[in-house]
N, C-alpha and C. Protein backbone atom coordinates (compact mmCIF):
# COMPACT_ATOMS: atom_id res chain seq x y z
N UNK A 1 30.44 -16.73 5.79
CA UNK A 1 30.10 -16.62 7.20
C UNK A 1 28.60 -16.41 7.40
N UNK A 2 27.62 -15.37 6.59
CA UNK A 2 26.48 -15.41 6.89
C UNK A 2 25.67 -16.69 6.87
N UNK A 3 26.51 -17.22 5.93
CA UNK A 3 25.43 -18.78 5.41
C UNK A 3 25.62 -19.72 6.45
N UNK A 4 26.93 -19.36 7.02
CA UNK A 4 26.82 -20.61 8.24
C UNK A 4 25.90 -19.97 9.40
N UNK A 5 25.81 -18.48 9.86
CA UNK A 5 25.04 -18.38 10.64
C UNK A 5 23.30 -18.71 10.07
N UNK A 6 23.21 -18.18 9.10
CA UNK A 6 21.66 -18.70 8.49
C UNK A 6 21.79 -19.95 8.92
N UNK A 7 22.36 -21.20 8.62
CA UNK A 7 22.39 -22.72 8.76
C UNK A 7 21.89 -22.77 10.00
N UNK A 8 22.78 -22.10 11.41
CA UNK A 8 22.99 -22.37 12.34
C UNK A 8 21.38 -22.00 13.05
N UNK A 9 20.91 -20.49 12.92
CA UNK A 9 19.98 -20.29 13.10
C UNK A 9 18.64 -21.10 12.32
N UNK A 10 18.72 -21.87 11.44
CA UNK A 10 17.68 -22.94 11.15
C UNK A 10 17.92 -23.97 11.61
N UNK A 11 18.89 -24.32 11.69
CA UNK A 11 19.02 -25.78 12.90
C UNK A 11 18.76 -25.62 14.04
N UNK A 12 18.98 -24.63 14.64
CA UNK A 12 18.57 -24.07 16.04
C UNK A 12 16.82 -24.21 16.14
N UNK A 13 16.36 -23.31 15.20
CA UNK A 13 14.81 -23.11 15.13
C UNK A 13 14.09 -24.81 14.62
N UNK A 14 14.63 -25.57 13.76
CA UNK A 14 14.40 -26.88 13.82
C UNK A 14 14.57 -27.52 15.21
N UNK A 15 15.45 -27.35 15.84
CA UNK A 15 15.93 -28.73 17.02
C UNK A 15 14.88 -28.17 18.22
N UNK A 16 14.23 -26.74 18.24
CA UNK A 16 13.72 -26.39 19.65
C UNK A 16 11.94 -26.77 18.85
N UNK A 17 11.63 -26.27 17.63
CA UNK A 17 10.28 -26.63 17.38
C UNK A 17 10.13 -28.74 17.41
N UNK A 18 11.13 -28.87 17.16
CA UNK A 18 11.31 -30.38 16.89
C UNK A 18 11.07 -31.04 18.71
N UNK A 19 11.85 -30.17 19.43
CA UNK A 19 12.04 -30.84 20.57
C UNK A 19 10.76 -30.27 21.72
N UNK A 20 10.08 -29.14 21.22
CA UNK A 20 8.84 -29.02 21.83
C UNK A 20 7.78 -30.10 21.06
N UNK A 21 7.82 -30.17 20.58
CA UNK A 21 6.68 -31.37 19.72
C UNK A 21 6.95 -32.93 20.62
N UNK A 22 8.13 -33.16 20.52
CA UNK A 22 8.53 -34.51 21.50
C UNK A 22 7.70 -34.37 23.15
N UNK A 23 8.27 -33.08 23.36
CA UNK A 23 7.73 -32.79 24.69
C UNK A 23 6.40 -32.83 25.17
N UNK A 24 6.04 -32.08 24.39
CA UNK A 24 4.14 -32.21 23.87
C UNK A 24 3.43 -33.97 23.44
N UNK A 25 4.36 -34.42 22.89
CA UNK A 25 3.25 -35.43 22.83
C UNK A 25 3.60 -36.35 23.67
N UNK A 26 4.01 -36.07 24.81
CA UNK A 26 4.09 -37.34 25.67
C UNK A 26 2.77 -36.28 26.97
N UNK A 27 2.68 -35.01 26.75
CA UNK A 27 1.59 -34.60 27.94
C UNK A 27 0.43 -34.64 27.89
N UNK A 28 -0.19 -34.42 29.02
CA UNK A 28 -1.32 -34.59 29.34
C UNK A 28 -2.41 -33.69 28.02
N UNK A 29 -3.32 -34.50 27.02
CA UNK A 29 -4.17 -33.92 25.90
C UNK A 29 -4.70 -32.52 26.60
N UNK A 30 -5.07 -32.35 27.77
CA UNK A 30 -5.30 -30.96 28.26
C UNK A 30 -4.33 -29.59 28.12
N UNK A 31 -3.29 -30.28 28.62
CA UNK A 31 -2.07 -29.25 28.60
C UNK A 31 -1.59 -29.18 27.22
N UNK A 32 -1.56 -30.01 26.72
CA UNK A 32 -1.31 -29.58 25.49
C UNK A 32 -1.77 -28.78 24.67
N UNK A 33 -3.52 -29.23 24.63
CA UNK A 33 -4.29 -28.21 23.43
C UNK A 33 -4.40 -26.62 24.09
N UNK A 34 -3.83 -26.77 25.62
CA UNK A 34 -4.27 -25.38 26.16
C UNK A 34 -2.72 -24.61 25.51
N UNK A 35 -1.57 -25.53 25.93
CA UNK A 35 -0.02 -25.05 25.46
C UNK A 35 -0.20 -24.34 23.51
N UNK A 36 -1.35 -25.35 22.95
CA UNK A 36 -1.16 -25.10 21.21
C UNK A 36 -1.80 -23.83 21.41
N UNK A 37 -2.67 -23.92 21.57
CA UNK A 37 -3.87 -23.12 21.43
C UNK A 37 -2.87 -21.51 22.33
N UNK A 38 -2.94 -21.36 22.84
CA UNK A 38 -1.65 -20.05 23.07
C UNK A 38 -0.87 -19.80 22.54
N UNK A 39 -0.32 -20.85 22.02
CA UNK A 39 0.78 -20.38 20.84
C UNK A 39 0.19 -20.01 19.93
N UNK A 40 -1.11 -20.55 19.10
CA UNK A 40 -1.75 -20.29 18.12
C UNK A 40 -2.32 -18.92 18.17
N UNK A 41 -2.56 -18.35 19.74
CA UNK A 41 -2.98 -17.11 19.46
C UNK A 41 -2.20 -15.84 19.49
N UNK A 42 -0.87 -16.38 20.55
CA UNK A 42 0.43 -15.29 20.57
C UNK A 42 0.85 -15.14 18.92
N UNK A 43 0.76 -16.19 18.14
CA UNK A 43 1.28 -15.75 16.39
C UNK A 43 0.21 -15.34 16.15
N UNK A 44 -1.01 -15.77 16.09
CA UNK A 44 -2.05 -14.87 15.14
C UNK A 44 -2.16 -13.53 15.72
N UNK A 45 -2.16 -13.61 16.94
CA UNK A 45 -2.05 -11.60 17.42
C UNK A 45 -0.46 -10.71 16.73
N UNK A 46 0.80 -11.60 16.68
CA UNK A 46 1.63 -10.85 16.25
C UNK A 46 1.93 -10.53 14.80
N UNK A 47 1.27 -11.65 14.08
CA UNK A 47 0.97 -11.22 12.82
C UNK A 47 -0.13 -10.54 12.42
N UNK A 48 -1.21 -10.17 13.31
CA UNK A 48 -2.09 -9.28 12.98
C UNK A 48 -1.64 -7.72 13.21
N UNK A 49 -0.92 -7.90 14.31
CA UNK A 49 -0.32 -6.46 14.40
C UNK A 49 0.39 -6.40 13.76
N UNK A 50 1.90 -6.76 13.10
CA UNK A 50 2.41 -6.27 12.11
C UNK A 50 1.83 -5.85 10.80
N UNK A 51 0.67 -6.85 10.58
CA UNK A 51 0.16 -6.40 9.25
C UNK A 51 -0.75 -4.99 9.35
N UNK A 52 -1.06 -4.99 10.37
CA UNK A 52 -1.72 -3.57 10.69
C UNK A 52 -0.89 -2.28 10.94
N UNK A 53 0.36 -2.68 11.48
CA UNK A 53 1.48 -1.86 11.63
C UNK A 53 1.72 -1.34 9.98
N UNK A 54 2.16 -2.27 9.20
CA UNK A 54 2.37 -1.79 8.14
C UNK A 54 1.55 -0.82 6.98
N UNK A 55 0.05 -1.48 7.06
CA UNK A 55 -0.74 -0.63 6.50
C UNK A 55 -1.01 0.80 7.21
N UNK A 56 -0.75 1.17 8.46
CA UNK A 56 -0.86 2.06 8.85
C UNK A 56 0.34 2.90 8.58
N UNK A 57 1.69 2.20 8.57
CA UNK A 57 2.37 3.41 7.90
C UNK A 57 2.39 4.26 6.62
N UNK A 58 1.95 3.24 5.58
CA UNK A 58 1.43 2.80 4.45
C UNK A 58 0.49 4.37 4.06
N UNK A 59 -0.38 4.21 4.59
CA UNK A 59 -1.78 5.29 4.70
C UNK A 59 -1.10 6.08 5.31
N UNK A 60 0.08 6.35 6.19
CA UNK A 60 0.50 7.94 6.74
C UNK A 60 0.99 8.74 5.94
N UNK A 61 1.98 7.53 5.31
CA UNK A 61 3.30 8.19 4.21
C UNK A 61 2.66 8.70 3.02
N UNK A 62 1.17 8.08 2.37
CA UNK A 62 0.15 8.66 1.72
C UNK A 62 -1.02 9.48 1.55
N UNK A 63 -1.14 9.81 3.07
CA UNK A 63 -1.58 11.20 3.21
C UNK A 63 -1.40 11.90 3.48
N UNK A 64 -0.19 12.46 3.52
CA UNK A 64 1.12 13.41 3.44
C UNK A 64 0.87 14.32 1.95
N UNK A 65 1.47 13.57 1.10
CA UNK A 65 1.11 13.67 -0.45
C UNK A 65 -0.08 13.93 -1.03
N UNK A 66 -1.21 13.16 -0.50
CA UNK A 66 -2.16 13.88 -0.73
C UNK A 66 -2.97 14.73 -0.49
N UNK A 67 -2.97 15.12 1.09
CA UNK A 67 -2.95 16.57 1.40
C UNK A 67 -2.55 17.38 0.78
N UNK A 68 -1.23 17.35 0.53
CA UNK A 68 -0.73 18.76 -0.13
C UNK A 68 -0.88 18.54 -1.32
N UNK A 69 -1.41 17.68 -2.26
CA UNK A 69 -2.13 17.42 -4.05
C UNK A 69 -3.51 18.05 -3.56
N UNK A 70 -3.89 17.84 -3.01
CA UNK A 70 -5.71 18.31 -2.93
C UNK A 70 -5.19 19.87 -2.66
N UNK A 71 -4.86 20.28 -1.66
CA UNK A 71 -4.33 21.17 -1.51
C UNK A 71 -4.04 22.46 -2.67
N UNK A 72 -2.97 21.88 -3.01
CA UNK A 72 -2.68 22.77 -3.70
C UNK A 72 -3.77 22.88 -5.18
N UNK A 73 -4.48 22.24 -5.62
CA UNK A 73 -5.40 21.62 -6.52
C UNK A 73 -7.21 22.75 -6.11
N UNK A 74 -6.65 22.52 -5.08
CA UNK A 74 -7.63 23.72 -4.40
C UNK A 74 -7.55 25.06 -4.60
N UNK A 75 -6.57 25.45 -4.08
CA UNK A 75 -5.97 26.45 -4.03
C UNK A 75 -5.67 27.06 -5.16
N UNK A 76 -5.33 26.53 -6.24
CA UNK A 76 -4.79 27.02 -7.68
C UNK A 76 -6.30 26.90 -8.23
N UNK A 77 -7.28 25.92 -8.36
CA UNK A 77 -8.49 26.33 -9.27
C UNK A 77 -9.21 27.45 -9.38
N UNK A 78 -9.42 28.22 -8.59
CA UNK A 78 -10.33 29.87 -8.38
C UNK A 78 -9.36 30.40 -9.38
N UNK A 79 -7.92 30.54 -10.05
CA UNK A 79 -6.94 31.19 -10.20
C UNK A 79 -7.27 31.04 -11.55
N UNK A 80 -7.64 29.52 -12.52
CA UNK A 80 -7.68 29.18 -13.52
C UNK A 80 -9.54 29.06 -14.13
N UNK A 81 -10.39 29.55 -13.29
CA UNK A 81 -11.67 29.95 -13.26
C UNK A 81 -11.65 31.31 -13.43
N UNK A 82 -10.60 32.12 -12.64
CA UNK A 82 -10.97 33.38 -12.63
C UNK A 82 -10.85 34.49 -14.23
């Protein structure tokens, strides 16, 4: 059952990118490069934010840990000096 929905959902995503392209090249070269060119920037903005999304969790979940390594690294040296 998943594999037919995977199928289904790539035939789907084929027949609408397939059938905007038909659509597009019969319009006006204006509307079009203005239509690409928005699309081109709605994906490059949403893949810039996810990738930024991720590194930022990335760097939270790791300075958690290292706070409390410095930390305690701090805290214990005067002990092993003294």
């Amino acid at each position: 059952m998943p594999s037919l929905l995977l199928r289904g959902r790539i035939w789907l995503l084929t027949a609408v990118s397939g059938g905007g392209l038909l659509v597009l090249s019969g319009c006006d070269p204006t509307v079009r490069d203005t239509m690409l060119a928005g699309v081109e920037s709605a994906a490059t903005t949403l893949v810039t934010t996810l990738i930024t999304a991720f590194f930022q969790s990335v760097l939270a979940a790791g300075d958690d840990s290292t706070v409390t390594t410095v930390k305690a690294i701090v805290e214990r040296v005067p002990e092993f000096l003294a």
